[in-house]
Protein backbone atom coordinates (compact mmCIF):
# COMPACT_ATOMS: atom_id res chain seq x y z
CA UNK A 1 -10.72 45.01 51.42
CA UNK A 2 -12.60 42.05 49.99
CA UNK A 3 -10.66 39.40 52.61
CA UNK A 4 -11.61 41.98 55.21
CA UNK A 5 -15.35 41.81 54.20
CA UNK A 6 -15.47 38.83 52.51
CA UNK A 7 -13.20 36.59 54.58
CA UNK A 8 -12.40 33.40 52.04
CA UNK A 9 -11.28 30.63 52.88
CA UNK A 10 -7.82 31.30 51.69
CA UNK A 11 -5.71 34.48 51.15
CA UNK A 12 -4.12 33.19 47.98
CA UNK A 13 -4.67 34.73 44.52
CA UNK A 14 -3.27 35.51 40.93
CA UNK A 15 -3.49 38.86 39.85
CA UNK A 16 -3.99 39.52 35.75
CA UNK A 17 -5.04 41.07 32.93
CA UNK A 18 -6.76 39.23 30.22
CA UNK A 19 -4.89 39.01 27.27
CA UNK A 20 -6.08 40.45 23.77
CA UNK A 21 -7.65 43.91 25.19
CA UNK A 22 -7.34 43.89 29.10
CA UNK A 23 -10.20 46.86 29.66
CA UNK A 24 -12.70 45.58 27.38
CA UNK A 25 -12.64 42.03 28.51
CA UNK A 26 -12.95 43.44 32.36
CA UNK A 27 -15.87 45.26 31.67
CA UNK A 28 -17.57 41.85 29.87
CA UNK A 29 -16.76 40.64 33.18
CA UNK A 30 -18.15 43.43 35.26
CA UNK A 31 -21.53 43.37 32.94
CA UNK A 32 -21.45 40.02 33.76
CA UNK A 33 -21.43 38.89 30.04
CA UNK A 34 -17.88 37.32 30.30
CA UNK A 35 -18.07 34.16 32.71
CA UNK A 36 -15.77 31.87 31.25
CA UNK A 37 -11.44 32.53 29.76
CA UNK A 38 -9.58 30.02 27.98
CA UNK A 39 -5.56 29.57 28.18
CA UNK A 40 -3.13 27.03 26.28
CA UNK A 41 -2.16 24.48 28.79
CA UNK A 42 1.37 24.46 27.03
CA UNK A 43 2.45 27.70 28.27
CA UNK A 44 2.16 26.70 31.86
CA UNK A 45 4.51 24.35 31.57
CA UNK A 46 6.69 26.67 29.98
CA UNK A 47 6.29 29.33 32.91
CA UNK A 48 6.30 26.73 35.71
CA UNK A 49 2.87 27.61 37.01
CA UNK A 50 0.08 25.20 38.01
CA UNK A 51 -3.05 25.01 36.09
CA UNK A 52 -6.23 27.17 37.54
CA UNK A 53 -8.18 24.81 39.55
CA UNK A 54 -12.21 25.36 41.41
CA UNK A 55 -11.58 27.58 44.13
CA UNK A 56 -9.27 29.66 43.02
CA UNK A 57 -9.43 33.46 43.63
CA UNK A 58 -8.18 36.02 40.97
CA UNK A 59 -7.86 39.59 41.17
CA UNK A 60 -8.82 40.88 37.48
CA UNK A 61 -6.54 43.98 36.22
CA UNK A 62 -7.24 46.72 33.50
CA UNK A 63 -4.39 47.31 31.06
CA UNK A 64 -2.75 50.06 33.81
CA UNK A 65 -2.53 47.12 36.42
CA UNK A 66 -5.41 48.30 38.31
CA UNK A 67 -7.67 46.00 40.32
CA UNK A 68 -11.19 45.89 38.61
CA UNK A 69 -12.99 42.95 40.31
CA UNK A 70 -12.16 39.49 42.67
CA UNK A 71 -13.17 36.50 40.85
CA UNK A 72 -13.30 32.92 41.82
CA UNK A 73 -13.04 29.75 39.41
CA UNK A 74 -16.21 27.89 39.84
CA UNK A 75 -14.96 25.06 37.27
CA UNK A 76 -11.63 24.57 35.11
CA UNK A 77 -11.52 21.79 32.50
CA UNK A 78 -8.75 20.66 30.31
CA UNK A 79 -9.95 19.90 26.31
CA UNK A 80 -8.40 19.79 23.32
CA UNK A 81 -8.77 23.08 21.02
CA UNK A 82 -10.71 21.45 18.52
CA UNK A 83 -13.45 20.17 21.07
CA UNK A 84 -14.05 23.95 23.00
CA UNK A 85 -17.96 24.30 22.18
CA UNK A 86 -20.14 26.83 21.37
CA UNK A 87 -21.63 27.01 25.23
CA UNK A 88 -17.82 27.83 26.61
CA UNK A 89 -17.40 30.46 23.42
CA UNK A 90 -21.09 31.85 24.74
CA UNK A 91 -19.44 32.20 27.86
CA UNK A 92 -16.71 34.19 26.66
CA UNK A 93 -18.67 36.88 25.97
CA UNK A 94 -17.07 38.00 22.95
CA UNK A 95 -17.42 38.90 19.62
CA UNK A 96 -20.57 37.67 18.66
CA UNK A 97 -20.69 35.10 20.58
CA UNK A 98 -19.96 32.05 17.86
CA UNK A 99 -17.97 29.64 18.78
CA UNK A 100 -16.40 30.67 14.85
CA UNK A 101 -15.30 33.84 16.55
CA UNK A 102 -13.77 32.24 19.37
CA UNK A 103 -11.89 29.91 17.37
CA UNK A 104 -10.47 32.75 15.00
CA UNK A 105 -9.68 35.02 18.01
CA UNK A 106 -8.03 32.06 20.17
CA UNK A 107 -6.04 30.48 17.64
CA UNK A 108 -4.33 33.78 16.17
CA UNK A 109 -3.96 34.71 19.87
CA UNK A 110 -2.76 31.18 20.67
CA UNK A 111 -0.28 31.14 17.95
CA UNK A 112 1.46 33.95 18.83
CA UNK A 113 1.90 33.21 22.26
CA UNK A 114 3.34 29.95 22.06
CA UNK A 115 5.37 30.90 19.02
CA UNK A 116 7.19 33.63 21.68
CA UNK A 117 7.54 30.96 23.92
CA UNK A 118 8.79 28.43 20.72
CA UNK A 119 6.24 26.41 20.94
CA UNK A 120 3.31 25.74 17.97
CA UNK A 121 -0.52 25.71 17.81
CA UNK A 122 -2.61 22.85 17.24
CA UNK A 123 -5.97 21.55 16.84
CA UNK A 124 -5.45 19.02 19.35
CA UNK A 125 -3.57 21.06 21.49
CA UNK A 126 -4.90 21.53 25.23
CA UNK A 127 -6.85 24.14 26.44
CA UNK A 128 -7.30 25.21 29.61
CA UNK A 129 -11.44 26.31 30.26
CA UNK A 130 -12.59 28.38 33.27
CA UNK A 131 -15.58 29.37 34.74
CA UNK A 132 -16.01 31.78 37.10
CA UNK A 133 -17.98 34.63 39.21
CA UNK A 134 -17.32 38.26 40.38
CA UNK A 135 -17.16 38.20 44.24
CA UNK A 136 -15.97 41.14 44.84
CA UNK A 137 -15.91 44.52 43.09
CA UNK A 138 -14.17 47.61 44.83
């Protein structure tokens, strides 16, 4: 529906769920509060995958795998943990917004992710930041 109405420039696209809680952080992103995610840059090494770059289209899913919005990377940047600032946590949308809170929440989320994968957090680890907008919603 959205290449039929919206017709992009290109039918490529990821499809996922955010990590953490899935359905809350969609609707942040559907109130438009949530403009910005942040990934390790380890783990997509790990999988194989390419980094998010401008551009890019995703399709956002709840935790049941159902589309929720189209959204499309308006900038990706690659920075070491310990330099994310308060303006990317802000655009998170979580919590209360501190970039404290995004620390805690990304570090005990980053942890456990790249312990599964047998890798380790780090302060100087990188971080993969995106910002991006709704273009579509169903």
């Amino acid at each position: 529906m959205f290449c039929n109405k919206s017709r992009p420039e290109t039918d490529e696209y990821e499809a996922w769920a955010f990590g953490g809680d899935p359905d809350i952080l969609a609707s942040l992103v559907l109130a438009g509060t949530k403009t910005a995610t942040a990934s390790a840059y380890d783990l997509y090494a790990y999988d194989n995958e390419d980094i998010p770059k401008p551009g890019d289209y995703s399709v956002v899913l709840d935790s049941g795998d159902s589309a929720i919005c189209v959204i499309r990377n308006t900038a990706v940047s690659v920075v070491p943990f310990k330099d994310v600032d308060e303006h990317h946590a802000r655009r998170e949308g979580e919590g209360d917004l501190s970039l404290e809170h995004w620390k805690e929440v990304h570090r005990d989320l980053f942890s456990q992710w790249l312990e599964e994968a047998g890798l380790e957090f780090s302060e100087d680890m990188p971080v993969v930041l995106e910002t991006f907008e709704v273009v579509f919603r169903p």
